[in-house]
N, C-alpha and C. Protein backbone atom coordinates (compact mmCIF):
# COMPACT_ATOMS: atom_id res chain seq x y z
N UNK A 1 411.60 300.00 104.88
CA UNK A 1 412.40 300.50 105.94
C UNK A 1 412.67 301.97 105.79
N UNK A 2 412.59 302.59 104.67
CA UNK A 2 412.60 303.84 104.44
C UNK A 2 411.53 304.78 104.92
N UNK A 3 410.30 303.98 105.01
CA UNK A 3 409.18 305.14 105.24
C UNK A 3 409.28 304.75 107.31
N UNK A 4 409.99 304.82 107.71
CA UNK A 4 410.34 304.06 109.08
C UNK A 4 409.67 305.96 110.42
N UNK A 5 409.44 305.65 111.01
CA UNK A 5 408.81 306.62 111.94
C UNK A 5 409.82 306.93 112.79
N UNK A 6 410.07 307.93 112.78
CA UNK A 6 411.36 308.23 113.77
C UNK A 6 411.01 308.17 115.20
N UNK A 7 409.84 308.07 115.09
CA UNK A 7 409.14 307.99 116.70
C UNK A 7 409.21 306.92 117.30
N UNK A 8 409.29 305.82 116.75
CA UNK A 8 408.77 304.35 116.91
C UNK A 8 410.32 303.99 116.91
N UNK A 9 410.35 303.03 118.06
CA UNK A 9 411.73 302.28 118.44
C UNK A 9 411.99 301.10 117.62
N UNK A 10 413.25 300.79 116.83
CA UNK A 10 413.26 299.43 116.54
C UNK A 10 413.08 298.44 117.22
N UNK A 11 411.69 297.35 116.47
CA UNK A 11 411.28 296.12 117.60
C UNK A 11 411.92 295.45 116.66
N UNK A 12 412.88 294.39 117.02
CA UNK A 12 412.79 293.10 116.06
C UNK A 12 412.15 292.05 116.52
N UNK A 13 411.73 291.25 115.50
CA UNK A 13 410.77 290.07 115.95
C UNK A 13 411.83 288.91 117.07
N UNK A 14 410.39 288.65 118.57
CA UNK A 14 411.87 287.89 118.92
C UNK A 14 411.64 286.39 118.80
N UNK A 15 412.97 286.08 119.33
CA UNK A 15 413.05 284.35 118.38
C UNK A 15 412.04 283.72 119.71
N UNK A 16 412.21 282.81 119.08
CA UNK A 16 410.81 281.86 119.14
C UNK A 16 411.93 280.85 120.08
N UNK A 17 411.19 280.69 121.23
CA UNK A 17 412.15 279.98 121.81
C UNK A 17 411.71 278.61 121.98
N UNK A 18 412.65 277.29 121.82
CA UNK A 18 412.15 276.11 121.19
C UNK A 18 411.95 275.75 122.66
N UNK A 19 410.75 275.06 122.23
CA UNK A 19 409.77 274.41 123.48
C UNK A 19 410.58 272.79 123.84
N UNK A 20 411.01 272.99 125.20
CA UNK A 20 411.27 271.78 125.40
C UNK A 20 410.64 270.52 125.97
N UNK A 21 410.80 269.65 125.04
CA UNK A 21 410.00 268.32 125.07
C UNK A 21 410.43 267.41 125.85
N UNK A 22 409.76 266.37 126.48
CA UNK A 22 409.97 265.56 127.58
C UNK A 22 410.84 264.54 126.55
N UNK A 23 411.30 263.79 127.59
CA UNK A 23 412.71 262.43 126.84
C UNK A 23 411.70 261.27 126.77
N UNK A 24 410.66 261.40 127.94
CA UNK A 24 410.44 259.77 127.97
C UNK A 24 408.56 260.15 127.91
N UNK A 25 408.02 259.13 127.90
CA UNK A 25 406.67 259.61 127.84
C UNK A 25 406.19 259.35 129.56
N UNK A 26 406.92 258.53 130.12
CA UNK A 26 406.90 258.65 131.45
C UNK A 26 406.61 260.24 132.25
N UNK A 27 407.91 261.00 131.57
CA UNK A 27 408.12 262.38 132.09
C UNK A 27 406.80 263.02 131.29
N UNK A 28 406.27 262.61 130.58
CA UNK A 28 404.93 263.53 129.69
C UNK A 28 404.19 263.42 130.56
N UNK A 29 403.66 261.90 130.74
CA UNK A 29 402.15 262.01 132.10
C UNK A 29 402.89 262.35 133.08
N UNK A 30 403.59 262.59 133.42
CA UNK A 30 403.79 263.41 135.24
C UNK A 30 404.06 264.97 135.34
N UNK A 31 404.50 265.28 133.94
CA UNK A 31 404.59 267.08 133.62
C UNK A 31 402.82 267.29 133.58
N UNK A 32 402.00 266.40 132.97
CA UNK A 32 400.86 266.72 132.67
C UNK A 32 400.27 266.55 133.71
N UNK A 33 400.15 265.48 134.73
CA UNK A 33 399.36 265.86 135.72
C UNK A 33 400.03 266.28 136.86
N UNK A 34 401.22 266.64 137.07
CA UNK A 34 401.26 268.04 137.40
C UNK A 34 400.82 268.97 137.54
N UNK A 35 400.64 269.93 135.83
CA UNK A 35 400.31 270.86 135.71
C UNK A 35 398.77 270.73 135.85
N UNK A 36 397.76 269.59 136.02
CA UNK A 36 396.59 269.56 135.96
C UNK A 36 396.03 269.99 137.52
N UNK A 37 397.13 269.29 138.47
CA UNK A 37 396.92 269.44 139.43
C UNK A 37 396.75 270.90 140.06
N UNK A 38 397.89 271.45 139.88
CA UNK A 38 398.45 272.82 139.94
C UNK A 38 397.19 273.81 139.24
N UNK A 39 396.74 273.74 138.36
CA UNK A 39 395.57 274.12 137.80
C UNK A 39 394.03 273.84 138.80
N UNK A 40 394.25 272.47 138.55
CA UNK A 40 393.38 272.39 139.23
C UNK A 40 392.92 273.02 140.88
N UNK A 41 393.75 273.06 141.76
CA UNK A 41 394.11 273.84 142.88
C UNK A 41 394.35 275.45 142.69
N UNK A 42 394.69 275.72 141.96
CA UNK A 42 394.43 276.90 141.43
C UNK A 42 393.19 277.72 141.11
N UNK A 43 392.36 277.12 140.58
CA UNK A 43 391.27 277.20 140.23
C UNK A 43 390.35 276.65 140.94
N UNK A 44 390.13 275.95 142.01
CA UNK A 44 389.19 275.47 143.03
C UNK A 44 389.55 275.83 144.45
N UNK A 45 388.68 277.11 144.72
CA UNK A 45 389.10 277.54 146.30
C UNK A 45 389.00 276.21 147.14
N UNK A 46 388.18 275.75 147.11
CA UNK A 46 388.16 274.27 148.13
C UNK A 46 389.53 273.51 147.90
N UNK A 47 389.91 272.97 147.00
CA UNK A 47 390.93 272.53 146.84
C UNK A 47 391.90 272.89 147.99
N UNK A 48 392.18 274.30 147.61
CA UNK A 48 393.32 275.26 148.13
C UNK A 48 392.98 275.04 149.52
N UNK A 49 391.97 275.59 150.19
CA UNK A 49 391.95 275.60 151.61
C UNK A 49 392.14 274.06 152.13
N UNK A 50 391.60 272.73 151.44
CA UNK A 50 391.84 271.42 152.13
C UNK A 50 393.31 271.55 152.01
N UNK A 51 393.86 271.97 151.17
CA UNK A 51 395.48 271.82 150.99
C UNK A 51 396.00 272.97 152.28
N UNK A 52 395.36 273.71 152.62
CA UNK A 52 396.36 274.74 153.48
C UNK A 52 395.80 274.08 155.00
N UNK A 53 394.46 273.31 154.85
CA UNK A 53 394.24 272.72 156.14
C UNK A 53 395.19 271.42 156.57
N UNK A 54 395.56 270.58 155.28
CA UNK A 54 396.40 269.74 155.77
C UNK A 54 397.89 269.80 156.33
N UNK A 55 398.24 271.12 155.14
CA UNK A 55 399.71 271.56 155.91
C UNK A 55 399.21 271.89 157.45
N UNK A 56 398.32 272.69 158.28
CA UNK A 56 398.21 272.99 159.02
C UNK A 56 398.17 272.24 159.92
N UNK A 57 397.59 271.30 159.49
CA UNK A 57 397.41 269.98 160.94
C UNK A 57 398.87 269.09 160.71
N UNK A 58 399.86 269.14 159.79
CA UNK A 58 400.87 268.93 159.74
C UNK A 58 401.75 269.75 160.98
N UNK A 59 401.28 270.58 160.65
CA UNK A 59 402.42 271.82 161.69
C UNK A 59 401.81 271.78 162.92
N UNK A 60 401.23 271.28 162.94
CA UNK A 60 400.04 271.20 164.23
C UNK A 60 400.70 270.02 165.57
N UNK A 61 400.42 268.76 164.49
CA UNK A 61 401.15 267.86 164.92
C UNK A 61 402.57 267.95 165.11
N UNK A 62 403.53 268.06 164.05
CA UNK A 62 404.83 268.72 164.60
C UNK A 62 405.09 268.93 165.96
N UNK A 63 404.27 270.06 165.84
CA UNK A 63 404.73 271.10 167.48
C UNK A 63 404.20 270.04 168.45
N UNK A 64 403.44 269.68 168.30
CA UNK A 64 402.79 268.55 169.52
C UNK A 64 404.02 267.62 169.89
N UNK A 65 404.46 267.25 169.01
CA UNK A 65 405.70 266.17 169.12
C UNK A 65 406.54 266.86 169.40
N UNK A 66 407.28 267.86 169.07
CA UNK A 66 408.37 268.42 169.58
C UNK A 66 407.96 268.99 171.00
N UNK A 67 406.77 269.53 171.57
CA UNK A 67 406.29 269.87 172.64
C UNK A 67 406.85 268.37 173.66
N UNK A 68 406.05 267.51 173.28
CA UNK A 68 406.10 266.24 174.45
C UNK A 68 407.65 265.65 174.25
N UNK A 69 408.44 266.23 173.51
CA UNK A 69 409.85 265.40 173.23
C UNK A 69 410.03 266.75 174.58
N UNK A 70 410.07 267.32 174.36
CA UNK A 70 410.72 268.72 175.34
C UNK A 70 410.46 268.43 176.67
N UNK A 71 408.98 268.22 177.07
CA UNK A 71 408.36 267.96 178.16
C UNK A 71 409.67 266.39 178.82
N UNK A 72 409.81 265.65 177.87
CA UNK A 72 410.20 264.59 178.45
C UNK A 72 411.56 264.47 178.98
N UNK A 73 412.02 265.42 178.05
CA UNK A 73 413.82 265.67 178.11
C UNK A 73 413.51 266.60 179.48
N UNK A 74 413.23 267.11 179.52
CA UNK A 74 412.82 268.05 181.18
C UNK A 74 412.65 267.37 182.28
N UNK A 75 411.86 266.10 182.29
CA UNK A 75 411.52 265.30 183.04
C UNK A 75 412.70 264.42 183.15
N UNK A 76 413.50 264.20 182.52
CA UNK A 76 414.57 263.30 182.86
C UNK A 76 415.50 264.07 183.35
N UNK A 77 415.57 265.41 182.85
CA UNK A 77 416.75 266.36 183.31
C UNK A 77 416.66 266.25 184.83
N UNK A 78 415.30 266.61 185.14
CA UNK A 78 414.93 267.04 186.39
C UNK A 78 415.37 265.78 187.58
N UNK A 79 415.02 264.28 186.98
CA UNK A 79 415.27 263.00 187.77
C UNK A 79 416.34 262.71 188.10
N UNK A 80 417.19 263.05 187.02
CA UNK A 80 418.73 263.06 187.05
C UNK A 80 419.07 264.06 188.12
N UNK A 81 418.76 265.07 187.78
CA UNK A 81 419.31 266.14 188.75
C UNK A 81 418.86 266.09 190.47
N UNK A 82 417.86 265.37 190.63
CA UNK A 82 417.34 264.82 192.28
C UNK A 82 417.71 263.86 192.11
N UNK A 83 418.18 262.75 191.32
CA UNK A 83 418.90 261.24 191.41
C UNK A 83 420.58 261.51 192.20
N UNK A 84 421.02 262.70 191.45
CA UNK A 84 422.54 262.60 191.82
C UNK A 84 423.02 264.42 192.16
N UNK A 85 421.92 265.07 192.85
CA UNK A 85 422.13 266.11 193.63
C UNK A 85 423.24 266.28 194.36
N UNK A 86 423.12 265.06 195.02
CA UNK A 86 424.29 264.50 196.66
C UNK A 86 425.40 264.23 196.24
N UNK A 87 425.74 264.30 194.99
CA UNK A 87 427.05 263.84 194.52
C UNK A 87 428.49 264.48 195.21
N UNK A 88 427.87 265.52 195.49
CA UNK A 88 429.14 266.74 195.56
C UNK A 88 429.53 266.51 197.03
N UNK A 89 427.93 266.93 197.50
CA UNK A 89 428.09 266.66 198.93
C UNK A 89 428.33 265.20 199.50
N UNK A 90 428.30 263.87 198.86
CA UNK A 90 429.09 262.75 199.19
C UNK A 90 430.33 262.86 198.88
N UNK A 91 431.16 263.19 198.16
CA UNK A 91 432.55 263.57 197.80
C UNK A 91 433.10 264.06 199.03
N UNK A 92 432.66 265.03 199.57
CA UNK A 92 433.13 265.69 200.73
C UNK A 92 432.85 264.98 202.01
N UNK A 93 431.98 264.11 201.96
CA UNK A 93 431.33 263.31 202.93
C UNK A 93 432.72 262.03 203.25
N UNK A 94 432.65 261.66 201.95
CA UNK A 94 433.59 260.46 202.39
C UNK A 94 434.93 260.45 202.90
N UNK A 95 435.83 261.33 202.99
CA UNK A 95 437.19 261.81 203.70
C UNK A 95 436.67 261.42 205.27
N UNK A 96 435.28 261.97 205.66
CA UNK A 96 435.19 261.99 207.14
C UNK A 96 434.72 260.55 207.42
N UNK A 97 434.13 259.56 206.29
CA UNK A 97 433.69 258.30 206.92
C UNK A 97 435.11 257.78 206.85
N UNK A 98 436.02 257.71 205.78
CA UNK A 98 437.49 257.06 205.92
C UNK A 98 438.37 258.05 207.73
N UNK A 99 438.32 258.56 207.66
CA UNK A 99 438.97 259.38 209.21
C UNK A 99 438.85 258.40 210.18
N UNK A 100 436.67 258.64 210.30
CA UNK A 100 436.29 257.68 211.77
C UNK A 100 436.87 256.76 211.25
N UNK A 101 436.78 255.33 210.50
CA UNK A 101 437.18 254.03 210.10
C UNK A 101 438.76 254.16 210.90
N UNK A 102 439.86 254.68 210.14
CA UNK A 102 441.25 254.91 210.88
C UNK A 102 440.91 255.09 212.17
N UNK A 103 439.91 255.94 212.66
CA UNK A 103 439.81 256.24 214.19
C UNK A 103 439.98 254.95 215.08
N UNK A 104 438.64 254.44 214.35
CA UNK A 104 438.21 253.12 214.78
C UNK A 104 439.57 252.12 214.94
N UNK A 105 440.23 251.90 213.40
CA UNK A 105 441.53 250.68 213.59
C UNK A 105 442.50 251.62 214.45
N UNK A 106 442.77 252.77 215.23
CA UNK A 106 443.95 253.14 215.70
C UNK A 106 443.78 253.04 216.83
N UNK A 107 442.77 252.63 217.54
CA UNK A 107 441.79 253.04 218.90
C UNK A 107 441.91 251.20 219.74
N UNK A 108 442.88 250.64 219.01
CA UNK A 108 442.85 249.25 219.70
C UNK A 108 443.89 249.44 220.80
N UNK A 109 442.97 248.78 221.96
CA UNK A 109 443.41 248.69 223.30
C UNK A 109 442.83 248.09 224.38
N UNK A 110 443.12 248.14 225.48
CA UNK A 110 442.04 247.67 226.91
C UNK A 110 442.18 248.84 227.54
N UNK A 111 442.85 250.23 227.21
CA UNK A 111 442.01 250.84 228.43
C UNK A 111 441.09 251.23 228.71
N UNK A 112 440.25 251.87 229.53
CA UNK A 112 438.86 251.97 229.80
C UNK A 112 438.48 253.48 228.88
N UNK A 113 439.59 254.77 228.81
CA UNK A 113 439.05 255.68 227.95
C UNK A 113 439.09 255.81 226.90
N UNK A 114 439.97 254.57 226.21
CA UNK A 114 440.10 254.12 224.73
C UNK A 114 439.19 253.65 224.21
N UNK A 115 438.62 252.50 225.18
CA UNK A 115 437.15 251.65 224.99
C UNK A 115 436.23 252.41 225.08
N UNK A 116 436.12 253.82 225.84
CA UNK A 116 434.96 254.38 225.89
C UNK A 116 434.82 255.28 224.13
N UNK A 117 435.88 255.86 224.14
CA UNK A 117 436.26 257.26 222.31
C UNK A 117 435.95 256.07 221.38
N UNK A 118 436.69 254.67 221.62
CA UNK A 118 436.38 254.01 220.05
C UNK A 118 434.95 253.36 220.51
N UNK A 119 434.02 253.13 221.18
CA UNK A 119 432.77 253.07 220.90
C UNK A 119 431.86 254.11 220.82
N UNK A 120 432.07 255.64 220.99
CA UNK A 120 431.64 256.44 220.41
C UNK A 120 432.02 256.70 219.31
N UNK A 121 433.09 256.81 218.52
CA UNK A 121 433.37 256.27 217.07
C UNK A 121 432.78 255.29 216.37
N UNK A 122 432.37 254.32 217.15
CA UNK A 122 432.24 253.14 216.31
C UNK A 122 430.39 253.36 215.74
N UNK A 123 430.20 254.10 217.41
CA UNK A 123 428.36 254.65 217.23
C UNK A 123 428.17 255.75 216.10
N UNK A 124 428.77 256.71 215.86
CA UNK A 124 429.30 257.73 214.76
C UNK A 124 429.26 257.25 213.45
N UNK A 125 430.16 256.28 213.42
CA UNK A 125 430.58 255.62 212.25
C UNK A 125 429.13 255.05 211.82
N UNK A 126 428.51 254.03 212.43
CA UNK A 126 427.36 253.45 211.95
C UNK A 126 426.29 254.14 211.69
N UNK A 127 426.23 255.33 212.65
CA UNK A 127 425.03 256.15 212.30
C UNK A 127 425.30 256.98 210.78
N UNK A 128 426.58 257.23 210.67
CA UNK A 128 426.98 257.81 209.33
C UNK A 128 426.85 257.34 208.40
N UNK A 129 426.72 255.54 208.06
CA UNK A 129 426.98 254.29 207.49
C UNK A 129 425.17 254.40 207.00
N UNK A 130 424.34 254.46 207.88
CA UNK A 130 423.14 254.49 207.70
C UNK A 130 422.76 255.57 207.27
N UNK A 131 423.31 256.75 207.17
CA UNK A 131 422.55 258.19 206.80
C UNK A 131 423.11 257.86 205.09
N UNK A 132 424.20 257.20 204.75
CA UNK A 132 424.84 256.87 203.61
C UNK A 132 424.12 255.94 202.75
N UNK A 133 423.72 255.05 203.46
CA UNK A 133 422.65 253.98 202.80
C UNK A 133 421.49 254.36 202.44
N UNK A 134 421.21 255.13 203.39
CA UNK A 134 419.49 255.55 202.69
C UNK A 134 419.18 256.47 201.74
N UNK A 135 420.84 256.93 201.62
CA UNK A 135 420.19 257.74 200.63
C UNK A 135 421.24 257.67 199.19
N UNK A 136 420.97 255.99 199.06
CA UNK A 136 421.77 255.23 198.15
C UNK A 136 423.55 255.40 197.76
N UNK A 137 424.31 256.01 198.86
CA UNK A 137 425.55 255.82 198.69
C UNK A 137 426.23 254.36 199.15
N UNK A 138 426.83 254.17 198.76
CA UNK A 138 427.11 252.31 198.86
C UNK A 138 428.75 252.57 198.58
N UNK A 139 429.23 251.89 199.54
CA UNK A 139 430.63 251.36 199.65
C UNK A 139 430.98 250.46 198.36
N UNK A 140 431.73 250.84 197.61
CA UNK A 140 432.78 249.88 197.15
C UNK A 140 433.65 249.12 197.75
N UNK A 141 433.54 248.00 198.31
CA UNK A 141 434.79 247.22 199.17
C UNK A 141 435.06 245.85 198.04
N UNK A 142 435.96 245.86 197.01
CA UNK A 142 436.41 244.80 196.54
C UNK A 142 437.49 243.46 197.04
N UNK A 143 437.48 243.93 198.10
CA UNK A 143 438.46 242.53 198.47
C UNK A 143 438.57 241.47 197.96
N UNK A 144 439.36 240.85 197.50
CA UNK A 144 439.33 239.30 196.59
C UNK A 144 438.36 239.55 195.33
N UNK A 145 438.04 240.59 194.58
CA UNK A 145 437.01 240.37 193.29
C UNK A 145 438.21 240.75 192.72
N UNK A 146 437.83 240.17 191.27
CA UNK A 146 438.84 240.51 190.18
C UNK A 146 438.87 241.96 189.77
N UNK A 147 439.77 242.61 189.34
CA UNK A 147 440.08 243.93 189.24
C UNK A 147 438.31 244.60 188.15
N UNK A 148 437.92 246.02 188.31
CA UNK A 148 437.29 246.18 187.34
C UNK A 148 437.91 247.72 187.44
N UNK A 149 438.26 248.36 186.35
CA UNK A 149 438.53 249.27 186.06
C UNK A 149 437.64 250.61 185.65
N UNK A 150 436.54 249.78 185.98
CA UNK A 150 434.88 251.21 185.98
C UNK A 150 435.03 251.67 187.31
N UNK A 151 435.28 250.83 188.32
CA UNK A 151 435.22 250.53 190.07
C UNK A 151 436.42 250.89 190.83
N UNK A 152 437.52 250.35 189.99
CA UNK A 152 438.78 250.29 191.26
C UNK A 152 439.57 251.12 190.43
N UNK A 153 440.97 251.59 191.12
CA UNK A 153 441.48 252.60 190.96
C UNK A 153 442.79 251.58 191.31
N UNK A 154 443.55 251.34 190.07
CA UNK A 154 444.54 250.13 190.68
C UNK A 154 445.79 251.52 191.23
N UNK A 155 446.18 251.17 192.52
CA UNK A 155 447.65 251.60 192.73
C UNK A 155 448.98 251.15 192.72
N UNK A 156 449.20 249.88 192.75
CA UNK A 156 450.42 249.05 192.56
C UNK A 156 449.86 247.68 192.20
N UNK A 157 451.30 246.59 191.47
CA UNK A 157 450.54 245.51 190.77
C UNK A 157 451.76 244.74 191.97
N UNK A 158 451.30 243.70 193.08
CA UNK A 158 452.19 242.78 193.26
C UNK A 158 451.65 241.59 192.87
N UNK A 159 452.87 240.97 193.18
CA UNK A 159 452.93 239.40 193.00
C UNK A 159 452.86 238.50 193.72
N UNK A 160 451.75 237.73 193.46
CA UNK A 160 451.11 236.79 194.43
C UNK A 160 450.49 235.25 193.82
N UNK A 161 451.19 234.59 193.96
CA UNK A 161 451.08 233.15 193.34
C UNK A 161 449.90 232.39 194.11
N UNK A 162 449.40 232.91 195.27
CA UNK A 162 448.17 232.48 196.03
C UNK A 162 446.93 232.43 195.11
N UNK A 163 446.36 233.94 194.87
CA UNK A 163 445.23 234.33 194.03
C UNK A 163 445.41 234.47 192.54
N UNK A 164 444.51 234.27 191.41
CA UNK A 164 444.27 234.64 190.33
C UNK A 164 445.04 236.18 190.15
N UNK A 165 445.55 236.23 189.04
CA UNK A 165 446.23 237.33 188.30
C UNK A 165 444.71 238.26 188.14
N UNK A 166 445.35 239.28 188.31
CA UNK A 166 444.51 240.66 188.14
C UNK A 166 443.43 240.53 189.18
N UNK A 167 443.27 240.16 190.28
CA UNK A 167 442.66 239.97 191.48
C UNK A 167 442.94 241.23 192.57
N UNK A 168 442.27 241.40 193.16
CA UNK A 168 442.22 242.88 194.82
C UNK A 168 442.58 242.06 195.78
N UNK A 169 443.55 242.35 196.15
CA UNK A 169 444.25 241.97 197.37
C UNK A 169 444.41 242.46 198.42
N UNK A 170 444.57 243.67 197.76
CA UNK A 170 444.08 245.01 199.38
C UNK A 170 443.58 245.64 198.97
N UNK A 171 442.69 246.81 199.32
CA UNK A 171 441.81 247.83 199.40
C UNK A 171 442.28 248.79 200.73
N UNK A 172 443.24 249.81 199.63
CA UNK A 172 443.93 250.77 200.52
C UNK A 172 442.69 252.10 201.01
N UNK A 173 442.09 252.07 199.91
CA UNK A 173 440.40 252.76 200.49
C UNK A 173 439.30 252.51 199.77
N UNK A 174 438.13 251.95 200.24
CA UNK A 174 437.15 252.12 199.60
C UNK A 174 436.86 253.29 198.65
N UNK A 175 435.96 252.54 197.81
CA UNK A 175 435.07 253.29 196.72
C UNK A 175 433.64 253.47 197.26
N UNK A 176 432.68 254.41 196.17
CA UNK A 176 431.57 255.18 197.20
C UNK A 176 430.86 254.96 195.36
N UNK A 177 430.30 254.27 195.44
CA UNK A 177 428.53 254.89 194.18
C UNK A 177 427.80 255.23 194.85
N UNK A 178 426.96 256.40 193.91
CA UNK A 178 425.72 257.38 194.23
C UNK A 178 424.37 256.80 193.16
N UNK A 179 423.25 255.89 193.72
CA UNK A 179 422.57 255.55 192.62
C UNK A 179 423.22 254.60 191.27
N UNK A 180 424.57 253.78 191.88
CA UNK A 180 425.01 253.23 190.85
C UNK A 180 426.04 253.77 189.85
N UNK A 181 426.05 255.08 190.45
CA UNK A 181 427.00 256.24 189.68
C UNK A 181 428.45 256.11 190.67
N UNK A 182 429.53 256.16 189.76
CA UNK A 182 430.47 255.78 191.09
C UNK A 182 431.32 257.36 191.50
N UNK A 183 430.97 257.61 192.34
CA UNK A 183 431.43 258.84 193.19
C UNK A 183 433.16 258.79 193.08
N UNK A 184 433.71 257.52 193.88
CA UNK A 184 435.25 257.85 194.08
C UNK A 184 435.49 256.28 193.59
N UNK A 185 436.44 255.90 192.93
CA UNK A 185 437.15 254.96 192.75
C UNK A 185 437.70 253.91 193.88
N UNK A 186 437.50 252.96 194.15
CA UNK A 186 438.62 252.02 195.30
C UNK A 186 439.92 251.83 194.98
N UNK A 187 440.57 252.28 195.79
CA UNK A 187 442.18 252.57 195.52
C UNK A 187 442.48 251.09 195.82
N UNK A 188 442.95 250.34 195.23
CA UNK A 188 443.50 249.26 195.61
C UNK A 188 444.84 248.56 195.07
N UNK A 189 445.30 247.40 195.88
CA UNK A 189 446.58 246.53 195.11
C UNK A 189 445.86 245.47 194.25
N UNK A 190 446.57 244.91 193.34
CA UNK A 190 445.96 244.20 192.44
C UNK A 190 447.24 242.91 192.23
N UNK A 191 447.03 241.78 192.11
CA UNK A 191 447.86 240.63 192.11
C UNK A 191 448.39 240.48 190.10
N UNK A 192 449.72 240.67 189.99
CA UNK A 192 450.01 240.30 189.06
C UNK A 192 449.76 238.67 187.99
């Protein structure tokens, strides 16, 4: 250490770092062919490219599937959205079919210009009834069905020893579905 080079940096020898050994011999053959593999692919361009071709047709496929999942969710968006377009505009629609209806029950009489307004009402009404149907709006009229609470819109509970409990007894206004979708609720009484 005395004849030491002032030029030269102290190296000390470095420690030897202990190699760690597998627990089970299980973990030996799978570290080993592992690393054989890894080698092996390493060292064989073919290897490598079948391996970068399969990821590829992996990612390939992927997108294909997420493509036609997209395509499909679009296609339903779109059905939905021409299924129940009219929604808004039946909402607003139905105030004027309940009006004529009142027109119609207020219009009872024999005189001759009463008989003439409530059968032009009544022609109104039906032609409206049909522009409603065809293009799948449908009356809710529960009279006498047992209450359903998807459908009716209970407004008062009386008591009526005639009909079954929780039964429609009146129907203060119809309900309206669009395609099965229910637009407005049926306001009705319901039998305790």
């Amino acid at each position: 250490m005395a004849d030491k080079d002032p030029k030269q940096p102290d190296i000390e020898p470095a420690a030897e770092a202990p190699e760690s050994t597998p627990e089970t011999v299980e973990e030996a053959a799978a570290a080993a062919e592992e690393s054989e593999v890894v080698e092996a692919v390493e060292d064989d361009p073919l290897a490598q490219l079948q391996e970068e071709v399969a990821q590829f047709k992996d990612a390939a496929l992927r997108a294909q599937a997420e493509a036609q999942n997209a395509k499909r969710r679009a296609e339903l968006e779109v059905e939905k959205a021409r299924k129940f377009a009219l929604e808004g505009f039946a909402k607003e629609l139905l105030p004027v079919v309940d009006n004529l209806e009142r027109a119609l029950e207020s219009a009872a009489g024999e005189e001759a210009q009463v008989k003439a307004i409530a059968e032009g009402v009544e022609l109104t009404l039906k032609s409206l009834h049909d522009v409603l149907k065809r293009f799948n709006i449908v009356a809710v009229d529960p009279q006498g069905e047992p209450f359903d609470p998807q459908l009716h819109q209970a407004m008062s509970l009386v008591e009526n020893p005639e009909v079954e409990p929780n039964t429609v007894i009146a129907v203060m206004q119809k309900g309206y579905t669009l395609n099965e979708r229910l637009v407005r609720p049926a306001m009705v009484m319901v039998s305790k």
